[in-house]
Protein backbone atom coordinates (compact mmCIF):
# COMPACT_ATOMS: atom_id res chain seq x y z
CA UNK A 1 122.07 198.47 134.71
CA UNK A 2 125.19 198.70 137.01
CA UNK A 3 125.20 200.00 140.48
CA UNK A 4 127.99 201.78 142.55
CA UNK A 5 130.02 200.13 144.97
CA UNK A 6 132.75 201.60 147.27
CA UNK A 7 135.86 199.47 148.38
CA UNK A 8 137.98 200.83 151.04
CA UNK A 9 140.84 199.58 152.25
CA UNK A 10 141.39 198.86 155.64
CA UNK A 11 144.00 197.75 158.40
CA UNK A 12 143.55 193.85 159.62
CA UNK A 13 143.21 194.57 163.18
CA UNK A 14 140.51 195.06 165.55
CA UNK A 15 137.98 197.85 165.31
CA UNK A 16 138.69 199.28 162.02
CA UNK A 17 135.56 198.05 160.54
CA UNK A 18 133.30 200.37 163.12
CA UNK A 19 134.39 203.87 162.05
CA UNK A 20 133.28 203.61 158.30
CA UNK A 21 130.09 201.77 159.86
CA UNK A 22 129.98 204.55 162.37
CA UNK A 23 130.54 207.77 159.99
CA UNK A 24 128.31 206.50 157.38
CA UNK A 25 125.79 205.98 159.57
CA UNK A 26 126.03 209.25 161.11
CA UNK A 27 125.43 210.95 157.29
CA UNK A 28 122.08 208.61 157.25
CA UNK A 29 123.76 206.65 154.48
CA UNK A 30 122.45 202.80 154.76
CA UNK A 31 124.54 200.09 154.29
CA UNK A 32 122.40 197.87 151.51
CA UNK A 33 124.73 194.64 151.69
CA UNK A 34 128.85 194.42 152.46
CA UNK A 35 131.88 192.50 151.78
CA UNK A 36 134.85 192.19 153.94
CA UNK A 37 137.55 190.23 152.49
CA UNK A 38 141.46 189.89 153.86
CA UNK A 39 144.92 189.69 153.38
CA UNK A 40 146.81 189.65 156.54
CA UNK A 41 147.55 193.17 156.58
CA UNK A 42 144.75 194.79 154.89
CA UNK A 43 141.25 194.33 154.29
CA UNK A 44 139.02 195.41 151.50
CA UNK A 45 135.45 196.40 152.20
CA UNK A 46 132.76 196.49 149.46
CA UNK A 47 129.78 198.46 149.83
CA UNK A 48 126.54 199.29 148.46
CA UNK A 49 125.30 202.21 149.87
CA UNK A 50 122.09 204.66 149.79
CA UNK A 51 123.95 207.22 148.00
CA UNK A 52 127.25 205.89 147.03
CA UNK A 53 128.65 209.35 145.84
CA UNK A 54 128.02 211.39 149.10
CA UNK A 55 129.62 208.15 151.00
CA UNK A 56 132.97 208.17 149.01
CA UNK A 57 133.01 211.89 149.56
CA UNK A 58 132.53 211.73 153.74
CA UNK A 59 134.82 208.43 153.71
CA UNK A 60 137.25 210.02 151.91
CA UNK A 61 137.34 213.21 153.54
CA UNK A 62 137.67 210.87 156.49
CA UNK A 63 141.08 209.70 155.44
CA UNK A 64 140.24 206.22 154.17
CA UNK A 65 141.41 205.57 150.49
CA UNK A 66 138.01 204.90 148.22
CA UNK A 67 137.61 203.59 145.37
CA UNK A 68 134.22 203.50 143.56
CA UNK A 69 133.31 201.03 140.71
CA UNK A 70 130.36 199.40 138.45
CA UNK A 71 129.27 196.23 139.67
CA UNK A 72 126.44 193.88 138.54
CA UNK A 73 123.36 192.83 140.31
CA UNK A 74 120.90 190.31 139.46
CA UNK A 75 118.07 188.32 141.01
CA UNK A 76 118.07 184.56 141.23
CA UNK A 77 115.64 182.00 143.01
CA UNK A 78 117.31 180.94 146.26
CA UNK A 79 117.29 177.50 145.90
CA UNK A 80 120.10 175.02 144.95
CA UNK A 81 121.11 175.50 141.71
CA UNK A 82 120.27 179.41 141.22
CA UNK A 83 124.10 180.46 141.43
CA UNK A 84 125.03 177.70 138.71
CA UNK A 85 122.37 178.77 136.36
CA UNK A 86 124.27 181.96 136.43
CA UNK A 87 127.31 180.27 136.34
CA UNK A 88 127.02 178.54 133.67
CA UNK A 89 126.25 181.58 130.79
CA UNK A 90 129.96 182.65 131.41
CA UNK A 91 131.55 179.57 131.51
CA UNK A 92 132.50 179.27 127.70
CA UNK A 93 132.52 183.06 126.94
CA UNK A 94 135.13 186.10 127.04
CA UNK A 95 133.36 187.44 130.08
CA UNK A 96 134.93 186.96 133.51
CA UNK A 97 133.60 187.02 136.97
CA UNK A 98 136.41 188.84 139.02
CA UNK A 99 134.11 188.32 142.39
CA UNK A 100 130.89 188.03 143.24
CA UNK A 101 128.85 188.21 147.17
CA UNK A 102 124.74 188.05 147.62
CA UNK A 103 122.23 188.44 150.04
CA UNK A 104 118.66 187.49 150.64
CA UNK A 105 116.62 190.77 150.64
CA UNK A 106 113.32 190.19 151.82
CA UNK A 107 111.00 188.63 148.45
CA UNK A 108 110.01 185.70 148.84
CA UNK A 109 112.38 182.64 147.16
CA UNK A 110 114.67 185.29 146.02
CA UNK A 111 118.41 186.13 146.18
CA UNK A 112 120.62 189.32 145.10
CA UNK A 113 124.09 188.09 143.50
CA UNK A 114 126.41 191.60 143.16
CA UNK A 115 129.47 190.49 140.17
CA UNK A 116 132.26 192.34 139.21
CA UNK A 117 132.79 192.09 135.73
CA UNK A 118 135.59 192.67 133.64
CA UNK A 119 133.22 193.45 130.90
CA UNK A 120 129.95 194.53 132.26
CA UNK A 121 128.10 195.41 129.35
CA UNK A 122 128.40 192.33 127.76
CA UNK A 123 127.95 190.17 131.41
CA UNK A 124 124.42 192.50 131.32
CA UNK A 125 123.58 192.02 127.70
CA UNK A 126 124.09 188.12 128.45
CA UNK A 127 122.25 188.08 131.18
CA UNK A 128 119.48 189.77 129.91
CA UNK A 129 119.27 187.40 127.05
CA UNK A 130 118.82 184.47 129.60
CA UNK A 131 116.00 186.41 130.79
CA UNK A 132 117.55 187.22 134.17
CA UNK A 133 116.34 190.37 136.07
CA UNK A 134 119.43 192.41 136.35
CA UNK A 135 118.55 194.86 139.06
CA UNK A 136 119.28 198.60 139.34
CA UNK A 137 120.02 200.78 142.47
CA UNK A 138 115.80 202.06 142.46
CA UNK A 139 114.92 197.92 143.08
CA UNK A 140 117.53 197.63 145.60
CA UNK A 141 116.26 201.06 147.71
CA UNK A 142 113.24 199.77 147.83
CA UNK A 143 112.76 196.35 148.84
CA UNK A 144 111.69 195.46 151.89
């Protein structure tokens, strides 16, 4: 299962993180987890959103530049050690991990890591043959 995610590109300076926030929020799209990450002139924000199609379509008409692709999630235990479980299934394959963020989402001992994949087919097939819950957009709207 792979989910959408939305990178836009940003300005480094203050207060360009608020209008996305602000006009996404205004459509009653909800911001499921983010990503900011720099350079010193631009920033890239990754989101996964409540309807990632209508966002890149508001965002974009907006003026920001949006780009939209697959990305990974699974469920881990949160607990040291759960990331290099994970880890450790790529480490001597084909696959790589071009980045990875998480979040805690509200079950108990539990911990959402969102990959990027170069190949994310075979990343899922791996995964699932570890026995690791790969989780679809459905799981993420609705947990607590």
């Amino acid at each position: 299962m792979k989910i959408q995610q939305i990178s836009l590109f940003l300005e480094n300076k203050p207060g360009q993180l608020t209008e996305p926030c602000r006009i996404l929020a205004k459509e009653g799209i909800n911001i499921r987890t983010l990503s900011l990450a720099d350079t010193q002139e631009f920033g890239i924000l990754r989101l996964i959103v409540s309807d990632s199609g209508k966002a890149a379509g508001i965002l974009e008409g907006a003026g920001y530049v949006v780009k939209v692709t697959e990305v990974v999630a699974i469920e881990v235990p949160d607990r040291p050690g759960g990331l290099t479980g994970v880890l450790e299934l790529f480490e001597s394959s084909e696959v790589n991990i071009e980045y990875m963020y998480a979040f805690t989402f509200g079950r108990s001992g539990r911990a959402i890591l969102i990959f990027r994949f170069d190949n994310p087919d075979a990343a899922i097939a791996r995964l699932q043959a570890a026995g690791i819950n790969v989780v679809g957009d459905v799981e993420l709207a609705t947990s607590p």
